[in-house]
C-alpha atoms as a PDB file:
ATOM      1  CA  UNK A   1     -24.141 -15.513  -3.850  1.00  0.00           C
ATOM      2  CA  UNK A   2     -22.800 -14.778   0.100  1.00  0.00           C
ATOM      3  CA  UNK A   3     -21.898 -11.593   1.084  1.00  0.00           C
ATOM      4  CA  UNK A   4     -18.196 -10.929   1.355  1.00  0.00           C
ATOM      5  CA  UNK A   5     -17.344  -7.833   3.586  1.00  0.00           C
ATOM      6  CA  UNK A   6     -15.261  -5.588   1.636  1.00  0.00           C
ATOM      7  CA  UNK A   7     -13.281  -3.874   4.373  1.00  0.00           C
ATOM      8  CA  UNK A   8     -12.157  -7.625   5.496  1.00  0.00           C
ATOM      9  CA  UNK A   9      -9.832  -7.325   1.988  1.00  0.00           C
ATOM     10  CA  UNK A  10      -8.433  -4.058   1.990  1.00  0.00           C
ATOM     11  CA  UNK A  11      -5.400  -2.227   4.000  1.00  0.00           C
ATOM     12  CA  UNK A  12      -5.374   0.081   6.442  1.00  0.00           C
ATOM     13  CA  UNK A  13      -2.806   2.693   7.404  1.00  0.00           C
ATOM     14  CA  UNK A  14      -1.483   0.586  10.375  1.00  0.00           C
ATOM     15  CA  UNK A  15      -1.557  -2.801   7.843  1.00  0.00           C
ATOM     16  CA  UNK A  16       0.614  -1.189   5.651  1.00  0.00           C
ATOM     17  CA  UNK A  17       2.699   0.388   7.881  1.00  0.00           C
ATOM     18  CA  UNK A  18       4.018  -2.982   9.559  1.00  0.00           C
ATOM     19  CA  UNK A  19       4.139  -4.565   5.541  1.00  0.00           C
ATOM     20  CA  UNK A  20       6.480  -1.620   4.738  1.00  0.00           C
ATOM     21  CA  UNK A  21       7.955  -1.678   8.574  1.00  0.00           C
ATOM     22  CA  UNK A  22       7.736   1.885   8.813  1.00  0.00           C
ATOM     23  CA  UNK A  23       5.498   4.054  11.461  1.00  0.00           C
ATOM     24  CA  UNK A  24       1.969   5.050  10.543  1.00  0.00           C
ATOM     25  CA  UNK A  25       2.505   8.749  10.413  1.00  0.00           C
ATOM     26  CA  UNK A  26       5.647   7.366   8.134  1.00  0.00           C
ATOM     27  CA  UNK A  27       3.004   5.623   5.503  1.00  0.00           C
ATOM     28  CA  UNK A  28       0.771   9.084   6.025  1.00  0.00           C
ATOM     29  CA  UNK A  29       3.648  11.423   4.719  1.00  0.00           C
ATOM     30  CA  UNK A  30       4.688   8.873   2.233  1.00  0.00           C
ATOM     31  CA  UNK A  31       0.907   9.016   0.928  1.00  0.00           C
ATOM     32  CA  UNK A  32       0.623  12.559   0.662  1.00  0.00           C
ATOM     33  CA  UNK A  33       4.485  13.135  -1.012  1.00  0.00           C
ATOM     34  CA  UNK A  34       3.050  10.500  -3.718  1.00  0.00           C
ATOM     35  CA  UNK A  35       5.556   7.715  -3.079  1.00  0.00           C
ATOM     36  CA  UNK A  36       2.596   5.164  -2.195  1.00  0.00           C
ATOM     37  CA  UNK A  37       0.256   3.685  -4.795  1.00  0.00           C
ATOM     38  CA  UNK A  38      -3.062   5.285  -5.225  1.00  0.00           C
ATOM     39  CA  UNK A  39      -5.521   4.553  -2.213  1.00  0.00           C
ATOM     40  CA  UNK A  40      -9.199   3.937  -1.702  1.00  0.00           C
ATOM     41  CA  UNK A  41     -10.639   6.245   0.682  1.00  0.00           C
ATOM     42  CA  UNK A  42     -13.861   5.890   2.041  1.00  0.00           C
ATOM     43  CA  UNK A  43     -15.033   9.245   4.102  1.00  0.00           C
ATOM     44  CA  UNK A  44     -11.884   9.811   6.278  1.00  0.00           C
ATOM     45  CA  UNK A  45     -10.607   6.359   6.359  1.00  0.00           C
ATOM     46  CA  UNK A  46      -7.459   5.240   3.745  1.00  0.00           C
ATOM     47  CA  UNK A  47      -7.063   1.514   3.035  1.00  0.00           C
ATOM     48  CA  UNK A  48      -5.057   0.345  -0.003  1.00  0.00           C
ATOM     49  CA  UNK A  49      -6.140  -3.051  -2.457  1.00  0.00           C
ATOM     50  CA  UNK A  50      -3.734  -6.110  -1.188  1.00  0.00           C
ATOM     51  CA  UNK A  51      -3.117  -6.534  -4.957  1.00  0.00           C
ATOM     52  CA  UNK A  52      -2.410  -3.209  -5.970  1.00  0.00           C
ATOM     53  CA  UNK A  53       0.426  -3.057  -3.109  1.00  0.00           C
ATOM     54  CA  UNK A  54       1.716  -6.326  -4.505  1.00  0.00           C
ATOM     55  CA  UNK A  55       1.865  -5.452  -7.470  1.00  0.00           C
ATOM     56  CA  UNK A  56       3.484  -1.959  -6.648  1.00  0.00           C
ATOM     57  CA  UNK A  57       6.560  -4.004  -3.934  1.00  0.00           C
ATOM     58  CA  UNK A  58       7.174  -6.003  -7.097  1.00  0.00           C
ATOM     59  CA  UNK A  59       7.543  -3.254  -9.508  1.00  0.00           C
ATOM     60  CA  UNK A  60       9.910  -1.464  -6.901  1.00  0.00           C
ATOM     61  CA  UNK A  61      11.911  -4.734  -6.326  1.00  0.00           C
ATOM     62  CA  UNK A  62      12.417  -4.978 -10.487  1.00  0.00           C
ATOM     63  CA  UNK A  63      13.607  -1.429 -10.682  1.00  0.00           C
ATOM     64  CA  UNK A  64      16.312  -2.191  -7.692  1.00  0.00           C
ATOM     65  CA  UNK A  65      17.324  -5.178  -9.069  1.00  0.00           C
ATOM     66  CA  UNK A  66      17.647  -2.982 -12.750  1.00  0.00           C
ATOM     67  CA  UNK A  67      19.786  -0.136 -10.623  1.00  0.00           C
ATOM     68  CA  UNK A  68      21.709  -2.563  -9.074  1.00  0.00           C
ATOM     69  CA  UNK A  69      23.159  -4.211 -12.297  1.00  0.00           C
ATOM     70  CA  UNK A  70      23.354  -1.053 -14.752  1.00  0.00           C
END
């Protein structure tokens, strides 16, 4: 079995922020206001699961696409 780094598959702040196109401090206030999915945080350090922000853009893109033709 070889060692795969963790960190190398999970999100940081800035990572997100240029997915989203929105400032860091912009994903930071988002976080704490509980519009972002849940995050994995590690000592001080946030990072979010590629998959679980996939899986969150799609959910959001359903729910627009709902709103759009009610």
């Amino acid at each position: 079995m070889q060692w795969v780094p963790v960190l190398d598959h999970l999100l940081t702040t800035a990572d997100l922020a240029r997915i989203l196109g929105i400032s860091p401090s912009g994903v930071r206030s988002a976080r704490h206001e509980g519009r972002l999915p849940p995050a994995v945080v590690i000592g001080r350090r946030v990072y979010w699961r590629p998959s679980t922000i996939e899986r969150w853009l799609r959910e959001r893109e359903r729910a627009d696409g709902e709103t759009r033709q009610a």
